[in-house]
C-alpha atoms as a PDB file:
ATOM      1  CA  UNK A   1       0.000   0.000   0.000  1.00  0.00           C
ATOM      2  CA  UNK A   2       1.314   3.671  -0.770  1.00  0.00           C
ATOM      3  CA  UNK A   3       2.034   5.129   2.432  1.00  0.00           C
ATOM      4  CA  UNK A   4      -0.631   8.129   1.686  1.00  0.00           C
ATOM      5  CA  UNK A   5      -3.037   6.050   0.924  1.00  0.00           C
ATOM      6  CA  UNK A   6      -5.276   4.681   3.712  1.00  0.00           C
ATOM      7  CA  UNK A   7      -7.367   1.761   3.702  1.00  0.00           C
ATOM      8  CA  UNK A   8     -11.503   2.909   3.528  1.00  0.00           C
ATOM      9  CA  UNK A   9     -13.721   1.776   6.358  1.00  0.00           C
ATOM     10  CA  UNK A  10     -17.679   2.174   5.995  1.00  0.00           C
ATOM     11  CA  UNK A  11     -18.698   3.804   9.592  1.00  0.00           C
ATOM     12  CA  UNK A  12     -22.440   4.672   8.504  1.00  0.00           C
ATOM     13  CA  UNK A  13     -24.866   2.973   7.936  1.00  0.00           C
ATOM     14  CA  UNK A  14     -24.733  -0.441   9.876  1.00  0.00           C
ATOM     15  CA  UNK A  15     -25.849   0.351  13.226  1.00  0.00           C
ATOM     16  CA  UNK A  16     -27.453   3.620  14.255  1.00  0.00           C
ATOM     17  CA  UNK A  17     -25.771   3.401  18.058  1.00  0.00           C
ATOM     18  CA  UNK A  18     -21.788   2.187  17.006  1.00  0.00           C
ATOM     19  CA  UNK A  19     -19.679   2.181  19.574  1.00  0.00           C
ATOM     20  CA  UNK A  20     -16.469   2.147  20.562  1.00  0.00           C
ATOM     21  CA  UNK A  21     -15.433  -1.125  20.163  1.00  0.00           C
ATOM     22  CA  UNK A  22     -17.620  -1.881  16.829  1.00  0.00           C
ATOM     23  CA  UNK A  23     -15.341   0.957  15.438  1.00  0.00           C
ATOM     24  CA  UNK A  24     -12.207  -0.213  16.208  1.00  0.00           C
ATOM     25  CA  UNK A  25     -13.207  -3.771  15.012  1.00  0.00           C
ATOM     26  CA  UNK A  26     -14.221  -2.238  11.587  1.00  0.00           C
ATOM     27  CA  UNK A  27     -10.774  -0.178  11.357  1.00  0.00           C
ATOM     28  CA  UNK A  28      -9.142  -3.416  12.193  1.00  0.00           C
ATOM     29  CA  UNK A  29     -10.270  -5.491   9.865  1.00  0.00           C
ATOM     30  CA  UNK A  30     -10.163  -2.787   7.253  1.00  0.00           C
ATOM     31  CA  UNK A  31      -6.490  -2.574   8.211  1.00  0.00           C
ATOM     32  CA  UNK A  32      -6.082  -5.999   7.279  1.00  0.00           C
ATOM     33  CA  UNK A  33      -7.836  -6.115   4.066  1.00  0.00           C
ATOM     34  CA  UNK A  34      -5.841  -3.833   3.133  1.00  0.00           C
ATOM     35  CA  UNK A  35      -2.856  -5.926   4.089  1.00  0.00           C
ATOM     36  CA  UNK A  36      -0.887  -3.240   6.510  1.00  0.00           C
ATOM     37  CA  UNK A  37       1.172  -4.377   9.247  1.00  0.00           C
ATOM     38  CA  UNK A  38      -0.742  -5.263  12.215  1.00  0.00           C
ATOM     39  CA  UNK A  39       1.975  -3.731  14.667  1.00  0.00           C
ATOM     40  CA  UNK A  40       1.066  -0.268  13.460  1.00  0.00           C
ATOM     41  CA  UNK A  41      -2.637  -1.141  13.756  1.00  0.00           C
ATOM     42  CA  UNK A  42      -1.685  -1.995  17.247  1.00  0.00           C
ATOM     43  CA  UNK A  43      -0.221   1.583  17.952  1.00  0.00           C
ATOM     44  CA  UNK A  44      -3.408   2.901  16.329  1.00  0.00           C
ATOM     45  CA  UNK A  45      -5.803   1.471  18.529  1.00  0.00           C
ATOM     46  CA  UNK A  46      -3.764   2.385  21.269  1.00  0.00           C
ATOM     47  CA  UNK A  47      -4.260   5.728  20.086  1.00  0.00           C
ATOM     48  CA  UNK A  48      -8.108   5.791  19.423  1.00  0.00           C
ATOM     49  CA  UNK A  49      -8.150   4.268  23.157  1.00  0.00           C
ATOM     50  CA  UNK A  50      -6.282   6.930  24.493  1.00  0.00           C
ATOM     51  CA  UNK A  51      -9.000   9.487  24.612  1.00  0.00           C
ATOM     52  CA  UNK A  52     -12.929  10.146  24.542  1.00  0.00           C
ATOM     53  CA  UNK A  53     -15.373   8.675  21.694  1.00  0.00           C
ATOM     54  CA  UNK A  54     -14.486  11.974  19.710  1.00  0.00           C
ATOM     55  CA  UNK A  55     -10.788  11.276  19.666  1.00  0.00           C
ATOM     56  CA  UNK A  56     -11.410   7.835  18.701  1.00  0.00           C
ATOM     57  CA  UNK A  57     -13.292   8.964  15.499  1.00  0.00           C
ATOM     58  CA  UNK A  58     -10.668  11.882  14.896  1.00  0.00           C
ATOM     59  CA  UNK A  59      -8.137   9.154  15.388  1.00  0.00           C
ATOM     60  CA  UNK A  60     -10.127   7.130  12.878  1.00  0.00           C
ATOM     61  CA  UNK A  61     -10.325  10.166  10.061  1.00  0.00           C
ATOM     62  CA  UNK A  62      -6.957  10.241  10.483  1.00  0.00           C
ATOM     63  CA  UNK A  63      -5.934   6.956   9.225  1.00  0.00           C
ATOM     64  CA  UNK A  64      -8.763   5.722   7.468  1.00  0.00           C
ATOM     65  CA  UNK A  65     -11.050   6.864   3.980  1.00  0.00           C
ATOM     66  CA  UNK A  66     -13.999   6.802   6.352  1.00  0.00           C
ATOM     67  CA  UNK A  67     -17.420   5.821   3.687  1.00  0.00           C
END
């Protein structure tokens, strides 16, 4: 993968009430897909966890094509 591109993850659309840990599991198997090391997927989640719901979707927009 180019290293500007980032790996799309749909966020909308499947459940009305997502949380937390629904998000993470869709960036993480998005990460995968997308066939990125998991060792920097492990940094990122430490990331989104490292803060409020609104840092973990910032976190999120930040490393993912959010659809």
């Amino acid at each position: 993968m180019n290293e500007n591109e980032k790996p799309e993850v749909q966020l909308t659309g499947k459940d009305g009430n997502a949380n937390a840990f629904a998000i993470m599991g869709a960036c993480r198997k998005a990460w995968q897909r997308a066939g990125n090391n998991m060792n920097e997927w492990k940094a990122i989640q430490e990331k989104m966890m490292n803060g409020d719901y609104n840092h973990l979707l910032c976190v999120a927009m930040e490393h993912f094509e959010v659809v």
